[in-house]
C-alpha atoms as a PDB file:
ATOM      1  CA  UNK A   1      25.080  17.093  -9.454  1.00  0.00           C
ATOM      2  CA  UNK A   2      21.837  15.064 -10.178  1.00  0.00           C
ATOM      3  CA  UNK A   3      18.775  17.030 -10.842  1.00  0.00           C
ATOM      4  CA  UNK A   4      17.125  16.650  -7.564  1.00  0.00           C
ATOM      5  CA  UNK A   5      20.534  17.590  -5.711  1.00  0.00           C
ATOM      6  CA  UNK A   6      19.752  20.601  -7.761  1.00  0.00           C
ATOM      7  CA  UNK A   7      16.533  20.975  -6.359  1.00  0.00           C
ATOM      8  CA  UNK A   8      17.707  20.691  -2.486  1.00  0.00           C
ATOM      9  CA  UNK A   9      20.572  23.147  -2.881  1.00  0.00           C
ATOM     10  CA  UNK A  10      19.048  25.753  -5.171  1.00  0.00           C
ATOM     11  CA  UNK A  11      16.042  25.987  -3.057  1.00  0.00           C
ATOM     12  CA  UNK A  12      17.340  26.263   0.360  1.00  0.00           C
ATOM     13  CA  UNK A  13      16.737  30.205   0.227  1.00  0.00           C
ATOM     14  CA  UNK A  14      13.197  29.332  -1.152  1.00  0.00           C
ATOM     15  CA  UNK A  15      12.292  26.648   1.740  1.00  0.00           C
ATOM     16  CA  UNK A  16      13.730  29.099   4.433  1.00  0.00           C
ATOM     17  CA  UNK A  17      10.351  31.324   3.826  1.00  0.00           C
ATOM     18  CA  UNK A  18       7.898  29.298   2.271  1.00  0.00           C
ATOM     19  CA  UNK A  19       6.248  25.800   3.469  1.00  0.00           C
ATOM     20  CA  UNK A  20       8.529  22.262   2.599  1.00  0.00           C
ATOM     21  CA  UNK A  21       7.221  20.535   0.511  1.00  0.00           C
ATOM     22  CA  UNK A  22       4.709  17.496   1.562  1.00  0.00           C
ATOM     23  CA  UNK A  23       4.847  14.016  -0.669  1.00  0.00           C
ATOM     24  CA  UNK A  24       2.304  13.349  -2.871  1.00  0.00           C
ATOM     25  CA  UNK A  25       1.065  11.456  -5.465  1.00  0.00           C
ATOM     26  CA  UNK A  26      -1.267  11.474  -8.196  1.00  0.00           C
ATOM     27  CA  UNK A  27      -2.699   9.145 -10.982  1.00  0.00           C
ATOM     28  CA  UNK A  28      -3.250   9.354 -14.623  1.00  0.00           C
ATOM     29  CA  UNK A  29      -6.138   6.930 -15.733  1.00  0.00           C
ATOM     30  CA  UNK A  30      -6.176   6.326 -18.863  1.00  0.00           C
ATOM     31  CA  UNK A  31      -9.179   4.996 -21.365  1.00  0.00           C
ATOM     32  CA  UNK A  32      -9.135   3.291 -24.464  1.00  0.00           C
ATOM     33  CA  UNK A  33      -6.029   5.261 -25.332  1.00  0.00           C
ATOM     34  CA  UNK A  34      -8.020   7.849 -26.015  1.00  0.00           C
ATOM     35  CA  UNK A  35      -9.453   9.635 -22.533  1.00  0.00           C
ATOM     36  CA  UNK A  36      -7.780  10.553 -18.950  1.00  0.00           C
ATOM     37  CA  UNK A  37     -10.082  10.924 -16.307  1.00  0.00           C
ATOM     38  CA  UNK A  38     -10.650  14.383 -14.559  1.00  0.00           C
ATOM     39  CA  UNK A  39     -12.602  15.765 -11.737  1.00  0.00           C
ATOM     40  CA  UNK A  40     -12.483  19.228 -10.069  1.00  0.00           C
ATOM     41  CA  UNK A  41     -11.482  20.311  -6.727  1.00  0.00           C
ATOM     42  CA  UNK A  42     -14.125  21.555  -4.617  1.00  0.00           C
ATOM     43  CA  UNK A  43     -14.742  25.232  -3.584  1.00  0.00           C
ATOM     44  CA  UNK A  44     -13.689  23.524   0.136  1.00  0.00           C
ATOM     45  CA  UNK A  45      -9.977  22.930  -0.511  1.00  0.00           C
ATOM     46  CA  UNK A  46      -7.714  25.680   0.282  1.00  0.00           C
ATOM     47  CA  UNK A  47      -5.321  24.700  -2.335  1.00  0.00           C
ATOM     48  CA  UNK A  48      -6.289  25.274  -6.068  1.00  0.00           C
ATOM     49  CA  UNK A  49     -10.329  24.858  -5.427  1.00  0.00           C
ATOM     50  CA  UNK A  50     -12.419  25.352  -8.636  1.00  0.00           C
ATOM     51  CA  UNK A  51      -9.657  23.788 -10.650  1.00  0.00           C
ATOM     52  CA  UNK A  52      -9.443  20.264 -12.940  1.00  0.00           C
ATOM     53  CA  UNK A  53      -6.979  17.816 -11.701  1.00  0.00           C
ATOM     54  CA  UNK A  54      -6.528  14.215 -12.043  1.00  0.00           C
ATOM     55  CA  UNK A  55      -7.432  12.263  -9.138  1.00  0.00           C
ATOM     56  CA  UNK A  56      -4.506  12.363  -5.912  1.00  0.00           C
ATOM     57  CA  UNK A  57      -3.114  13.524  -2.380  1.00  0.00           C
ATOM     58  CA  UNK A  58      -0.505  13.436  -0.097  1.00  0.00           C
ATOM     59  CA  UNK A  59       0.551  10.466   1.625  1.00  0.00           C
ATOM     60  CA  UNK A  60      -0.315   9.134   4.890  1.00  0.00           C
ATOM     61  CA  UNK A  61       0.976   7.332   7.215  1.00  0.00           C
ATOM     62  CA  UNK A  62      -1.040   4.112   7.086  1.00  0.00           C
ATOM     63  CA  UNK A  63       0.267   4.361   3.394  1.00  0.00           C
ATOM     64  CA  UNK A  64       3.602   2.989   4.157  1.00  0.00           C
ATOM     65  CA  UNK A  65       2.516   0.196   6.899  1.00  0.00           C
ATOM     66  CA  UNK A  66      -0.318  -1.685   5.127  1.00  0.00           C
ATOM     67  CA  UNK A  67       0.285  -4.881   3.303  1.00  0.00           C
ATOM     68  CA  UNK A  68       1.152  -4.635  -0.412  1.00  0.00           C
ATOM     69  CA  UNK A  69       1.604  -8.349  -1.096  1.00  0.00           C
ATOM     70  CA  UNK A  70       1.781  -7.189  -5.243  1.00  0.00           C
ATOM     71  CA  UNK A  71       4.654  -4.844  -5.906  1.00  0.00           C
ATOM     72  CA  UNK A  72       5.612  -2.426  -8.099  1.00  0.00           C
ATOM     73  CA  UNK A  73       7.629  -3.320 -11.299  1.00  0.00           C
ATOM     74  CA  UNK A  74      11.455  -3.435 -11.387  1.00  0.00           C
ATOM     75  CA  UNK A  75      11.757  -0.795 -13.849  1.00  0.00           C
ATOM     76  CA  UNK A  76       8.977   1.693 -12.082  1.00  0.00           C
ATOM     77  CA  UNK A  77      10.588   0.986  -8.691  1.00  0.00           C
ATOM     78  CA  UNK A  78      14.186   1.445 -10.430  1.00  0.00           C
ATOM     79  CA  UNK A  79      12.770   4.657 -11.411  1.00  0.00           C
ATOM     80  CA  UNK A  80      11.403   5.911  -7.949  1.00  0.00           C
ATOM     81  CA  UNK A  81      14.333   4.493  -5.813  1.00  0.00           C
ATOM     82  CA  UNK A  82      16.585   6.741  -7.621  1.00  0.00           C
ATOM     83  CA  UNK A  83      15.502  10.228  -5.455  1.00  0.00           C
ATOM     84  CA  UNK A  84      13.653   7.763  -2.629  1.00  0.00           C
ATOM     85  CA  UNK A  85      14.019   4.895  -0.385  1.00  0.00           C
ATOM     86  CA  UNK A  86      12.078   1.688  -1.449  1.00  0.00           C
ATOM     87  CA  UNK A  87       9.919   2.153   1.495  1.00  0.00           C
ATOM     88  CA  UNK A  88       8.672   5.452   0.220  1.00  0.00           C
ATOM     89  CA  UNK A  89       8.347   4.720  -3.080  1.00  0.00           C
ATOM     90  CA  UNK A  90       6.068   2.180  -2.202  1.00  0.00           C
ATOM     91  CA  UNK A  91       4.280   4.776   0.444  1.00  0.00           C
ATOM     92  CA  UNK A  92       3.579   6.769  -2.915  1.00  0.00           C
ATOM     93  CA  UNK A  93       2.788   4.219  -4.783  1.00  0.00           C
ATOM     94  CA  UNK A  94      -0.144   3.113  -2.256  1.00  0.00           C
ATOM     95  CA  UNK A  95      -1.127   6.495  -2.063  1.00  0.00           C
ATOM     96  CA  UNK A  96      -1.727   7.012  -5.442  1.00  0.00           C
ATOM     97  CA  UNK A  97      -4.156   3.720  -5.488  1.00  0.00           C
ATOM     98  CA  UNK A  98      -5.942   4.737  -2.430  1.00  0.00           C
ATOM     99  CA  UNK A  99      -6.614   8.536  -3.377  1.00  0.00           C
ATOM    100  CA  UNK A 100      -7.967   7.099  -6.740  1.00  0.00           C
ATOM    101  CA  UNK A 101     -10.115   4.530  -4.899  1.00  0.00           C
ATOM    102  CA  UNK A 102     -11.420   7.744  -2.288  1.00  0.00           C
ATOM    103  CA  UNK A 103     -12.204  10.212  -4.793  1.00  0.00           C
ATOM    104  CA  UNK A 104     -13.591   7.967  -7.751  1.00  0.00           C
ATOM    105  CA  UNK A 105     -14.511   4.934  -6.284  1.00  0.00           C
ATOM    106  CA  UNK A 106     -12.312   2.909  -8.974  1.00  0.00           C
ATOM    107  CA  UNK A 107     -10.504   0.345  -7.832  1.00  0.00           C
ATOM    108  CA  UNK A 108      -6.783  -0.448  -9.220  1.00  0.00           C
ATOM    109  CA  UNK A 109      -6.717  -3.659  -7.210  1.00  0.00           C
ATOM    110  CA  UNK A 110      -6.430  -7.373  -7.279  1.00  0.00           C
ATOM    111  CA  UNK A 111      -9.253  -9.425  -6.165  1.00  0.00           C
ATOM    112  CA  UNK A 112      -7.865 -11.600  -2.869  1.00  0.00           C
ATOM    113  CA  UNK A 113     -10.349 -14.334  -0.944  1.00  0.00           C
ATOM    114  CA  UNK A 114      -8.711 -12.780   2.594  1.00  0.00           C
ATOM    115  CA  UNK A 115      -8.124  -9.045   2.636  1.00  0.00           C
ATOM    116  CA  UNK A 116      -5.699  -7.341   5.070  1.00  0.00           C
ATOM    117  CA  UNK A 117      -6.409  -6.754   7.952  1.00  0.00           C
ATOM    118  CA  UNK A 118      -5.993  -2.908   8.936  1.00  0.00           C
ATOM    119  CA  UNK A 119      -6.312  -0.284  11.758  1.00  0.00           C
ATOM    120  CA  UNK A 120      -5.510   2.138   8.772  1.00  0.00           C
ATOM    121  CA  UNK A 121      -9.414   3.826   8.671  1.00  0.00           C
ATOM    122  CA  UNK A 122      -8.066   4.937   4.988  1.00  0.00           C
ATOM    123  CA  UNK A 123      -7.155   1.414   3.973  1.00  0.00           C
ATOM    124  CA  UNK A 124     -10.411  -0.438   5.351  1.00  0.00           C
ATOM    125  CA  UNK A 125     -12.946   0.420   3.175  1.00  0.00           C
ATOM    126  CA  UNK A 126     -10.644  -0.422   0.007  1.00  0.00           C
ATOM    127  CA  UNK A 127      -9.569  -3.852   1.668  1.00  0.00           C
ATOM    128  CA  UNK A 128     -13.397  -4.499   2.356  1.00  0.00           C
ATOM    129  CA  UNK A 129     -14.086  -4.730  -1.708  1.00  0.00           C
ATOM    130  CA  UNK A 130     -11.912  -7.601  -1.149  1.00  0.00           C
ATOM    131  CA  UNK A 131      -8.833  -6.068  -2.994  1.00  0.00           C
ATOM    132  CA  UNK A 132      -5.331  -5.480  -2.889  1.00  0.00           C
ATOM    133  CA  UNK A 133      -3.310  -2.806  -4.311  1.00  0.00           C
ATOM    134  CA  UNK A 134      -2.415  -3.867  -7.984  1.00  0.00           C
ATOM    135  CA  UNK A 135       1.090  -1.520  -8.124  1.00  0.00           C
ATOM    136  CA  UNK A 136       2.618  -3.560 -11.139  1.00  0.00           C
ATOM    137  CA  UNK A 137      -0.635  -1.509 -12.844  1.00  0.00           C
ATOM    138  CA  UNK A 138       1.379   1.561 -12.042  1.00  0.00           C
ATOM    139  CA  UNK A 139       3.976   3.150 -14.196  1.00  0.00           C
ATOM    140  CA  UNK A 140       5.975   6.354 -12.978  1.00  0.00           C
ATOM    141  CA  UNK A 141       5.439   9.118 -15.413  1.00  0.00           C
ATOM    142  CA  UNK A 142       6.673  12.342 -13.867  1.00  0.00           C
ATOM    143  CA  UNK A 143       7.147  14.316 -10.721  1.00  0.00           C
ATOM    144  CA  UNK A 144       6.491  18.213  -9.881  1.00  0.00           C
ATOM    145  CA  UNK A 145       7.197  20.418  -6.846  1.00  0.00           C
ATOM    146  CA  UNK A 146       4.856  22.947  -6.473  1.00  0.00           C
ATOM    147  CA  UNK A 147       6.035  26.380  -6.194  1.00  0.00           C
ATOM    148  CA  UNK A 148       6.731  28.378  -2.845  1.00  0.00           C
ATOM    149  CA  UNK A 149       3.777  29.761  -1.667  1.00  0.00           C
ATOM    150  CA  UNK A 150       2.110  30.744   1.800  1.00  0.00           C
ATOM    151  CA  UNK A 151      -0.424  27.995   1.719  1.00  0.00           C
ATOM    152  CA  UNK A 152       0.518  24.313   0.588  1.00  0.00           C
ATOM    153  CA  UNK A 153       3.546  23.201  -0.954  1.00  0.00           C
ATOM    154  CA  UNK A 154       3.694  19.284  -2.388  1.00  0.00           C
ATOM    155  CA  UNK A 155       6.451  16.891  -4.350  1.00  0.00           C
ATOM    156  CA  UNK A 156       3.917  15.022  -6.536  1.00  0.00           C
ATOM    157  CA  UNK A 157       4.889  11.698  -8.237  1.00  0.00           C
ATOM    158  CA  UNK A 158       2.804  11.048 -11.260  1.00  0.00           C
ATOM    159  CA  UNK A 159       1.961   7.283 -11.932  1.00  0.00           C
ATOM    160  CA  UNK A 160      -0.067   5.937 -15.074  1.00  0.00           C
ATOM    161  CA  UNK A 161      -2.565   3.222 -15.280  1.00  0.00           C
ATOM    162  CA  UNK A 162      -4.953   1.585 -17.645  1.00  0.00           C
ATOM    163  CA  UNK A 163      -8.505   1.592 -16.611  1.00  0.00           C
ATOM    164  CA  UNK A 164      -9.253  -1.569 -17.710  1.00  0.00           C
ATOM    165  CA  UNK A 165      -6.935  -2.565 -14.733  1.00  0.00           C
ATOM    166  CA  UNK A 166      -9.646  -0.720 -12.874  1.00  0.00           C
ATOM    167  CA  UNK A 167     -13.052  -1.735 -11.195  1.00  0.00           C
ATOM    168  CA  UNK A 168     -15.847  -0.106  -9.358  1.00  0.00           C
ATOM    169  CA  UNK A 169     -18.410   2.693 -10.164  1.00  0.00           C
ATOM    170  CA  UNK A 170     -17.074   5.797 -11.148  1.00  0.00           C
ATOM    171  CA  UNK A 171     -18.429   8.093  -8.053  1.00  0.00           C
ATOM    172  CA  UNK A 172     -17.144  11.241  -6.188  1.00  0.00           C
ATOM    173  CA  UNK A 173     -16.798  11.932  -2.221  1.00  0.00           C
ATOM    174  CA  UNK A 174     -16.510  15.430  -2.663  1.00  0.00           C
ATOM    175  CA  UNK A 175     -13.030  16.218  -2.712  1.00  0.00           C
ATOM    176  CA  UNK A 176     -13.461  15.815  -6.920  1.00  0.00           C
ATOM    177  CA  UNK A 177     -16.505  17.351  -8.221  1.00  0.00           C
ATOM    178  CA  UNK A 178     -17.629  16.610 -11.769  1.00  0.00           C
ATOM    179  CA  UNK A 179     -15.729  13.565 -12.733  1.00  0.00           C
ATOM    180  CA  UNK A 180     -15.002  13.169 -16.844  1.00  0.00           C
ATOM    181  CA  UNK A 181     -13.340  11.163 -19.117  1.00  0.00           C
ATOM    182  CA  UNK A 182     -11.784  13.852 -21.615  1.00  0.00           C
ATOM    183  CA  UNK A 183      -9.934  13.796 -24.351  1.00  0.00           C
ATOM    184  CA  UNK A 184      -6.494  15.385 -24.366  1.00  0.00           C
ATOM    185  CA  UNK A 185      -7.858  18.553 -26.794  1.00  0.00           C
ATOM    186  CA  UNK A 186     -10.968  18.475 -24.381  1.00  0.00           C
ATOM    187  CA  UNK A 187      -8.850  18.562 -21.734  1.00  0.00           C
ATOM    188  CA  UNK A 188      -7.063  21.871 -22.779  1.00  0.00           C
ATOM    189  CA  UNK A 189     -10.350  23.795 -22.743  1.00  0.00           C
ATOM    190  CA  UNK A 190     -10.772  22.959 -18.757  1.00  0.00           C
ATOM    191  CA  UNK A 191      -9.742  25.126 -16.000  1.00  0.00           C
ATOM    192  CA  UNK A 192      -6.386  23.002 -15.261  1.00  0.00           C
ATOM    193  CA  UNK A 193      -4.699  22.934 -12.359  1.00  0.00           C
ATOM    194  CA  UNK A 194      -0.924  24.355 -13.378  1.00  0.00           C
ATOM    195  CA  UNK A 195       0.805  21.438 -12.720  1.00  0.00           C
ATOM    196  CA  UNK A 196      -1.827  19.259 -14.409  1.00  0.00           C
ATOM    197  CA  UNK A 197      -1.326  21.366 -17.257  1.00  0.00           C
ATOM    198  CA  UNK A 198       2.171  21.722 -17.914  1.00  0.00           C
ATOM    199  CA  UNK A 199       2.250  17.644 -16.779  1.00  0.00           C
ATOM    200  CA  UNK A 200      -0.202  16.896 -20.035  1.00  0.00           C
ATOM    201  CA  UNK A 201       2.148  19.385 -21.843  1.00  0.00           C
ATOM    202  CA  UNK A 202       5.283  17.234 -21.201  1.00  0.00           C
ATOM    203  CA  UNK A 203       3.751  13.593 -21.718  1.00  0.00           C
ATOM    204  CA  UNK A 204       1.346  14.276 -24.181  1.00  0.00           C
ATOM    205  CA  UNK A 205       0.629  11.319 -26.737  1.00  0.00           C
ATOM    206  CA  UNK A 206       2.426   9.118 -24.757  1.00  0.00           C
ATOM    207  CA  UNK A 207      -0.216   9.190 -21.698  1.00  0.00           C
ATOM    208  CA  UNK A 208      -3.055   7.690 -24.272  1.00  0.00           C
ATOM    209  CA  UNK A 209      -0.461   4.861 -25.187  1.00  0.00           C
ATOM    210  CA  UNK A 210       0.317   3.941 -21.559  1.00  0.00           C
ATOM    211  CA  UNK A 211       4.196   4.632 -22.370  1.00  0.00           C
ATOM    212  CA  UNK A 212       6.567   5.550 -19.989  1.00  0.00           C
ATOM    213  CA  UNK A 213      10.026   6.067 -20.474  1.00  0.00           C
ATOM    214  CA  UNK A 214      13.485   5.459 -18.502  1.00  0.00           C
ATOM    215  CA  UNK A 215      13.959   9.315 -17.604  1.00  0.00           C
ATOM    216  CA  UNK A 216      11.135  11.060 -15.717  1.00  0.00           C
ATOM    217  CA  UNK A 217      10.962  14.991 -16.215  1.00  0.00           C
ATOM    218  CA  UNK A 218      10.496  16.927 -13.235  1.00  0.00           C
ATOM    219  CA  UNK A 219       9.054  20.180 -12.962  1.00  0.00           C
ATOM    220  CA  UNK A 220      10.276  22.850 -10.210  1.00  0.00           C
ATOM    221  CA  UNK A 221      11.026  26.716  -9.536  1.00  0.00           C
ATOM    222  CA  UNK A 222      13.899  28.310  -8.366  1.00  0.00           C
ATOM    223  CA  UNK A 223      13.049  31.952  -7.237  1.00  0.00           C
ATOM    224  CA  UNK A 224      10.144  32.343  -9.623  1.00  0.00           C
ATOM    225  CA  UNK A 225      11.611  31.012 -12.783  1.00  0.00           C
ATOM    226  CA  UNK A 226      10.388  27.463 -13.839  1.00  0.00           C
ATOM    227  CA  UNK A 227      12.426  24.681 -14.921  1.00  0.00           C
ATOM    228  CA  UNK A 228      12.361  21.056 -16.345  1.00  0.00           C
ATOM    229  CA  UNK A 229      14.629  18.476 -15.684  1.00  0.00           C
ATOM    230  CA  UNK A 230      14.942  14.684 -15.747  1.00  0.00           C
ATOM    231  CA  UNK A 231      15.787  12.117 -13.560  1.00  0.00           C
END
């Protein structure tokens, strides 16, 4: 039994009173090899306000229509195709460029002379810079469903990029309050987020090199006790 047939059988009790979990996904940007950016959820989220994350959401639906005409890497899609469809991966992988784009105005894109055109009111104002999404930036780094709970529940891919893949003007639009660069010590002494936490715990060093390896760890709970496996 693979790890996330693990997940889906252990947790059925667990899903039958709590809230199934919504995709998600996140991304680590990384500067220099020595910083990750950082920003902190507002006091207006009902999930984990007041607390440090790295920039992310769930997807949407114009996430797995617009064009992508730059895909992900063989070995990151390998990766992500191995608990997901292609189609979804690629969803994800969209999603984790345009939450970056909407909450820090960087831009993990390609410049392109003719844009897509979109009825996606999430993907027009990125495709107006007169970019496309650059996913073979993206590497897959981990994955972590959040524990049951009453209010919001996600599975949250983790993908890595360099910043110098990245353009723009570092700028919030209030869903991430008080945007940083920190080091990984610096980093400890915030107010994380548990999952960012325990996902800095896991990768450590390797974040600031940009490595990523064939097996992705993934973090779940199976009626309260956490546990760490790899897919």
């Amino acid at each position: 039994m693979t790890g996330t047939d693990a997940v889906a059988v252990s947790a059925q009790g667990e899903q039958s009173r709590s809230l199934r979990p919504r995709d998600a996904a996140t991304l680590i940007v990384v500067r220099d090899q020595r910083e990750i950016l950082v920003g902190v959820r507002s006091a207006g989220h009902v999930f984990m306000p007041h607390l440090y994350v790295f920039p992310g959401g769930r997807v949407d639906a114009g996430d797995a229509r617009v064009p992508s005409p730059v895909q992900l890497r063989a070995p990151e899609l390998n990766k992500l195709t191995k608990t997901l469809s292609p189609a979804r991966a690629r969803a994800l992988a969209m999603t984790a460029v345009r939450e970056t784009y909407e909450e820090t105005g960087l831009i993990l894109g390609r410049p392109t002379k003719q844009p897509p055109s979109t009825s996606s009111p999430h993907w027009q104002p990125f495709f107006e810079t007169g970019h496309v999404a650059a996913l073979d930036r993206l590497r897959y780094v981990a994955r972590a469903i959040t524990p049951p709970n009453p209010l919001r529940r996600y599975d949250a891919r983790f993908f890595l990029a360099d910043a110098k893949h990245c353009s723009g003007q570092l700028r919030g639009n209030g869903e991430l309050e008080d945007l940083r660069w920190v080091t990984l010590k610096q980093a400890a002494r915030l107010e994380l987020s548990p999952v960012t936490e325990l996902v800095l715990e896991l990768l450590g060093n390797k974040l600031l090199q940009g490595r990523s390896s064939s097996r992705v760890p993934l973090y779940w709970s199976r009626f309260g006790r956490e546990r760490i496996d790899y897919e």
